[in-house]
N, C-alpha and C. Protein backbone atom coordinates (compact mmCIF):
# COMPACT_ATOMS: atom_id res chain seq x y z
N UNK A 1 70.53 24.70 146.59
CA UNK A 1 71.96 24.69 146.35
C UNK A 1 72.68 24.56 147.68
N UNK A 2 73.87 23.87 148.18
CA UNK A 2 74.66 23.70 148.92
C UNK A 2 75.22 25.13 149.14
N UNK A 3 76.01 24.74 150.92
CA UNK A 3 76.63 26.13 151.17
C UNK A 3 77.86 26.04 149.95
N UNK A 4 78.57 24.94 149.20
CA UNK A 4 79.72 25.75 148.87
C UNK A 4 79.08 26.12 147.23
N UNK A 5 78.34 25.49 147.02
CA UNK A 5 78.07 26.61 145.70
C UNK A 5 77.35 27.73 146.16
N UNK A 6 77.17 28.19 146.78
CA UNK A 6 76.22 29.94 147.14
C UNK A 6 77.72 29.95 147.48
N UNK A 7 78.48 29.84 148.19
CA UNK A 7 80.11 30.48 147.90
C UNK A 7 80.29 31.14 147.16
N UNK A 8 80.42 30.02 146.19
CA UNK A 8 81.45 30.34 144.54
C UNK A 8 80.56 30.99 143.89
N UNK A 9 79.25 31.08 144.05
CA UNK A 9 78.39 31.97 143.54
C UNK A 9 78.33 33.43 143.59
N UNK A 10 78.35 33.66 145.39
CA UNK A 10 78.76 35.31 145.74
C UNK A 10 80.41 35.60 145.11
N UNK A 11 81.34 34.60 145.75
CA UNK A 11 82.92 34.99 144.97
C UNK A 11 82.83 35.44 143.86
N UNK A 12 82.20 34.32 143.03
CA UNK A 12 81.75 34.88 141.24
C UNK A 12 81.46 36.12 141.16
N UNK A 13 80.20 36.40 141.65
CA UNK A 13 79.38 37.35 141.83
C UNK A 13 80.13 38.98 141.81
N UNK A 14 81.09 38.66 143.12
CA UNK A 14 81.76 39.89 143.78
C UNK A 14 82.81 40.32 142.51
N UNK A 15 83.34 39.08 142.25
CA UNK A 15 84.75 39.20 140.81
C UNK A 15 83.81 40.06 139.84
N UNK A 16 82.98 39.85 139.29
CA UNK A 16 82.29 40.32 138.23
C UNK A 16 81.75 41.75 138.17
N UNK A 17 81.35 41.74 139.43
CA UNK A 17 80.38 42.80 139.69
C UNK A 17 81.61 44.18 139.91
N UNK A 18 82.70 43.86 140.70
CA UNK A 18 83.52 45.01 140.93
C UNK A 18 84.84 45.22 139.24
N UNK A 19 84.87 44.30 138.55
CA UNK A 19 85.48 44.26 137.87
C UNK A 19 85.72 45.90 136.93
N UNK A 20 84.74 46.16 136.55
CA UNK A 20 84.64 47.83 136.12
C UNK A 20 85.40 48.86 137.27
N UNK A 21 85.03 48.54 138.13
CA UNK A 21 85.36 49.73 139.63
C UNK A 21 87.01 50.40 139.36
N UNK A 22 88.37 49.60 139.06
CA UNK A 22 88.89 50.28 139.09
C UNK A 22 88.94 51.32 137.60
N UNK A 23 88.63 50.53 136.59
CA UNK A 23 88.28 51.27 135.22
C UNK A 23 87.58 52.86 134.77
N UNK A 24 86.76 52.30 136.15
CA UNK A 24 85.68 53.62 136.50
C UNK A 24 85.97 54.76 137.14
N UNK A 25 87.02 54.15 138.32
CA UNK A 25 87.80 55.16 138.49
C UNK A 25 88.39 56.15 138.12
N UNK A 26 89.78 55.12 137.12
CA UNK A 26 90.57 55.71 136.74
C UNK A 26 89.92 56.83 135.45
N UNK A 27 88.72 56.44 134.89
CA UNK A 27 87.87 56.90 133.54
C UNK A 27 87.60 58.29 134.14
N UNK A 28 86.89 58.03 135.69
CA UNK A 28 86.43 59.20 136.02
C UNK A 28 87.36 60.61 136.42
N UNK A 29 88.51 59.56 136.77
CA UNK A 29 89.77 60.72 137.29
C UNK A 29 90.05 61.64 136.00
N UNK A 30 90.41 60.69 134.84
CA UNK A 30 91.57 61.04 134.00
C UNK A 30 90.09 62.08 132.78
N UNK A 31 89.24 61.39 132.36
CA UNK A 31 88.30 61.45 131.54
C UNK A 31 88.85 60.82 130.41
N UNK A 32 90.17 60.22 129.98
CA UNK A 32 90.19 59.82 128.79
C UNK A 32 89.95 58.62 128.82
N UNK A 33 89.33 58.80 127.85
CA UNK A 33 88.54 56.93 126.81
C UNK A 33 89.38 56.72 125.38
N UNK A 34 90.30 57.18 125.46
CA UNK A 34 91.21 57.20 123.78
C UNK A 34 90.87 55.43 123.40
N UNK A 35 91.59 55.14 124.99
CA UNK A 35 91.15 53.46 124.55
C UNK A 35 90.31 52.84 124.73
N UNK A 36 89.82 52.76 124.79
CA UNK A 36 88.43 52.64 125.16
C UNK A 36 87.30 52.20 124.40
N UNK A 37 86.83 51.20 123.96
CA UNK A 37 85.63 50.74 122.81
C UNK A 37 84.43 51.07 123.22
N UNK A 38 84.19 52.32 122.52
CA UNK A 38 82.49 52.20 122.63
C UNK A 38 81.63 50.90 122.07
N UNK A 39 81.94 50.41 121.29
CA UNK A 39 81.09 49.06 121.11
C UNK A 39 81.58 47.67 121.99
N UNK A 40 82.28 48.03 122.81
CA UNK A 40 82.51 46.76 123.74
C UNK A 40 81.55 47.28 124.83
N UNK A 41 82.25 48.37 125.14
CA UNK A 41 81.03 49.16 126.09
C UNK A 41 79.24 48.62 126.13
N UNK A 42 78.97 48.99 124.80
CA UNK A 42 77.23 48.83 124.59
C UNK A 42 77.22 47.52 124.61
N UNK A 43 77.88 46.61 124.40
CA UNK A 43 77.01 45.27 124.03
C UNK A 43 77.72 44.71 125.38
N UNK A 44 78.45 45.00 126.21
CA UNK A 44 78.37 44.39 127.65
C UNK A 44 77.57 45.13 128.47
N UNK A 45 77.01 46.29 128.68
CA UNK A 45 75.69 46.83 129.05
C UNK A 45 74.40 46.22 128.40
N UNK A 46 74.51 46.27 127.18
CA UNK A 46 73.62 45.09 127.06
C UNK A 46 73.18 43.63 127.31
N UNK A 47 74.39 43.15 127.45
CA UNK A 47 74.42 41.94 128.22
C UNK A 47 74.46 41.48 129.57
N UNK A 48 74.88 43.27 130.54
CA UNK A 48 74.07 42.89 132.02
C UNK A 48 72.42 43.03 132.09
N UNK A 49 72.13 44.23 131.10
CA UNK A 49 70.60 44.52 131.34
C UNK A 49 69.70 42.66 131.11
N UNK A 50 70.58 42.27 129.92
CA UNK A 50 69.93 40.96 129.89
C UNK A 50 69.83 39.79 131.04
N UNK A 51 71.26 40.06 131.71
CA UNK A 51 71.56 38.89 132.53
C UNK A 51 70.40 39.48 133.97
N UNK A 52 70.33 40.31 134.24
CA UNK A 52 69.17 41.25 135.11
C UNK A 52 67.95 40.32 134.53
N UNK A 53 67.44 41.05 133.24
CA UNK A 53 65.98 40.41 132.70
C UNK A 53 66.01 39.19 133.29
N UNK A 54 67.44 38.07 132.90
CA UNK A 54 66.87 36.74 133.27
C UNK A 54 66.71 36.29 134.76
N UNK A 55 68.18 37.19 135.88
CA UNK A 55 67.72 37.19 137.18
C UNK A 55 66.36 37.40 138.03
N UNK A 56 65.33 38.13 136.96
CA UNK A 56 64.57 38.50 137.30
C UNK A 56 63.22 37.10 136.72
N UNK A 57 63.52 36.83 135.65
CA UNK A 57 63.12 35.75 135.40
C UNK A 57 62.75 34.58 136.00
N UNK A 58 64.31 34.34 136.72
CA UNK A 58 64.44 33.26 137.60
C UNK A 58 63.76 33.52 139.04
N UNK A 59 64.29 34.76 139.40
CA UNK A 59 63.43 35.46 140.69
C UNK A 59 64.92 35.14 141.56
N UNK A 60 65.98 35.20 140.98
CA UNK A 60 67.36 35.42 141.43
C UNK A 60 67.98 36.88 141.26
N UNK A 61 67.86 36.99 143.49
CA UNK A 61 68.02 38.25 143.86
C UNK A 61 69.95 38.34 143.54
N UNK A 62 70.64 37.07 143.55
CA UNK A 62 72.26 36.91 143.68
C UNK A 62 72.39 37.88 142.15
N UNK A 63 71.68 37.29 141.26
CA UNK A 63 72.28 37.18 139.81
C UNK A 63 71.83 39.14 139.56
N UNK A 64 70.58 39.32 139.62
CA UNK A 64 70.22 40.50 139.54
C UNK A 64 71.14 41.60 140.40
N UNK A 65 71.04 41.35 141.48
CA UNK A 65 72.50 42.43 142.57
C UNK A 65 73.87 42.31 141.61
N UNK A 66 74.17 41.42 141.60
CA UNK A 66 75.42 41.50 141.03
C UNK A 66 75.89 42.06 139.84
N UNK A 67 74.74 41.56 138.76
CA UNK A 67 74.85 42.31 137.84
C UNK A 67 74.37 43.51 137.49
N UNK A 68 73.60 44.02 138.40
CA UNK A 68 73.28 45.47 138.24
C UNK A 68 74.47 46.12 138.66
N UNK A 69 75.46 45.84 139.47
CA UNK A 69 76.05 46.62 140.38
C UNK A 69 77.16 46.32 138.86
N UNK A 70 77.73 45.44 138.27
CA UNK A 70 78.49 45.35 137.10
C UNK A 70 77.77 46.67 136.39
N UNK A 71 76.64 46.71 135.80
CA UNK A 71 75.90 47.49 134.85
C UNK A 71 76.20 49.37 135.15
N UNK A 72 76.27 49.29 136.82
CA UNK A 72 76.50 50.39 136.89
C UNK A 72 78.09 51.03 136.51
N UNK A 73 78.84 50.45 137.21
CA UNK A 73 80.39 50.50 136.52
C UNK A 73 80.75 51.03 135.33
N UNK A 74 79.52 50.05 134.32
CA UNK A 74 80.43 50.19 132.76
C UNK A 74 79.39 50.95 132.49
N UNK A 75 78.65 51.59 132.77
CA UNK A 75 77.51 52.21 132.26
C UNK A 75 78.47 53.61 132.52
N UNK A 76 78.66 54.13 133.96
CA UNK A 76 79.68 54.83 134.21
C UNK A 76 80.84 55.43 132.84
N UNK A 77 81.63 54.65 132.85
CA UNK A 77 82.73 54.36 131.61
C UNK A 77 81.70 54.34 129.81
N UNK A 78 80.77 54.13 130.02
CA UNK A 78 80.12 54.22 129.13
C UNK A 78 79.74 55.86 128.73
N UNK A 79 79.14 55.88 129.80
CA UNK A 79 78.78 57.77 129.76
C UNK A 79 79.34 58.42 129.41
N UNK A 80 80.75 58.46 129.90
CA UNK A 80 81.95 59.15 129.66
C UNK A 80 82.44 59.09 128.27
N UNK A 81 82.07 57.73 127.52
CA UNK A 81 83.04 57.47 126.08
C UNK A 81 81.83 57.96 125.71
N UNK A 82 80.95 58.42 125.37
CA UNK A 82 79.81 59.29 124.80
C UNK A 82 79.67 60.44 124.99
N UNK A 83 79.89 60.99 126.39
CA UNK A 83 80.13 62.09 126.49
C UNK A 83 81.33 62.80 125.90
N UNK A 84 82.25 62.28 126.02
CA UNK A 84 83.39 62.55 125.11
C UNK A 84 83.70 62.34 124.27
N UNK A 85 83.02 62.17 123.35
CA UNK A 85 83.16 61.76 122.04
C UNK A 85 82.38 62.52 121.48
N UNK A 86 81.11 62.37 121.35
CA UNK A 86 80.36 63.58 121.37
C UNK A 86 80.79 65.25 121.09
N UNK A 87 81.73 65.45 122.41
CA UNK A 87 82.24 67.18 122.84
C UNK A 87 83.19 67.23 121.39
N UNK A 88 84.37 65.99 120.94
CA UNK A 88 85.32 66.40 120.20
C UNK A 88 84.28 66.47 118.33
């Protein structure tokens, strides 16, 4: 691949991967998930663990970093809408 697609690849990469971060934040500050979809939650955790499987597939260290580091975020925000949901 050319330098400007490994660019737009990490840019991609970085957009995606931090996208949860402020969510996670604010989830972790406040603890409320009122709004919050637990089933959007699981099936986009499911769909980094997948996009991982296939980084790993490919033997793409970009795709795997990035999306683990996404996985952790909503996994984060995930915990929390289970954990709290759960308590009530």
């Amino acid at each position: 691949m050319d330098i400007v697609g490994e660019i737009i690849g990490y840019l991609a990469g970085i957009c995606t991967a931090i996208v949860f971060l402020p969510q996670s934040i604010r989830t972790i500050k406040t603890k409320d998930v009122r709004g919050l979809s637990l089933g959007s939650y699981v099936i986009y955790c499911l769909g980094m663990l997948l996009w991982i499987a296939y980084g790993v597939y490919l033997h793409s260290i970009q795709m795997m970093f990035f999306n683990a580091v996404s996985l952790f975020f909503a996994a984060i925000i995930l915990y929390i809408i289970v954990a709290r949901r759960t308590r009530n």
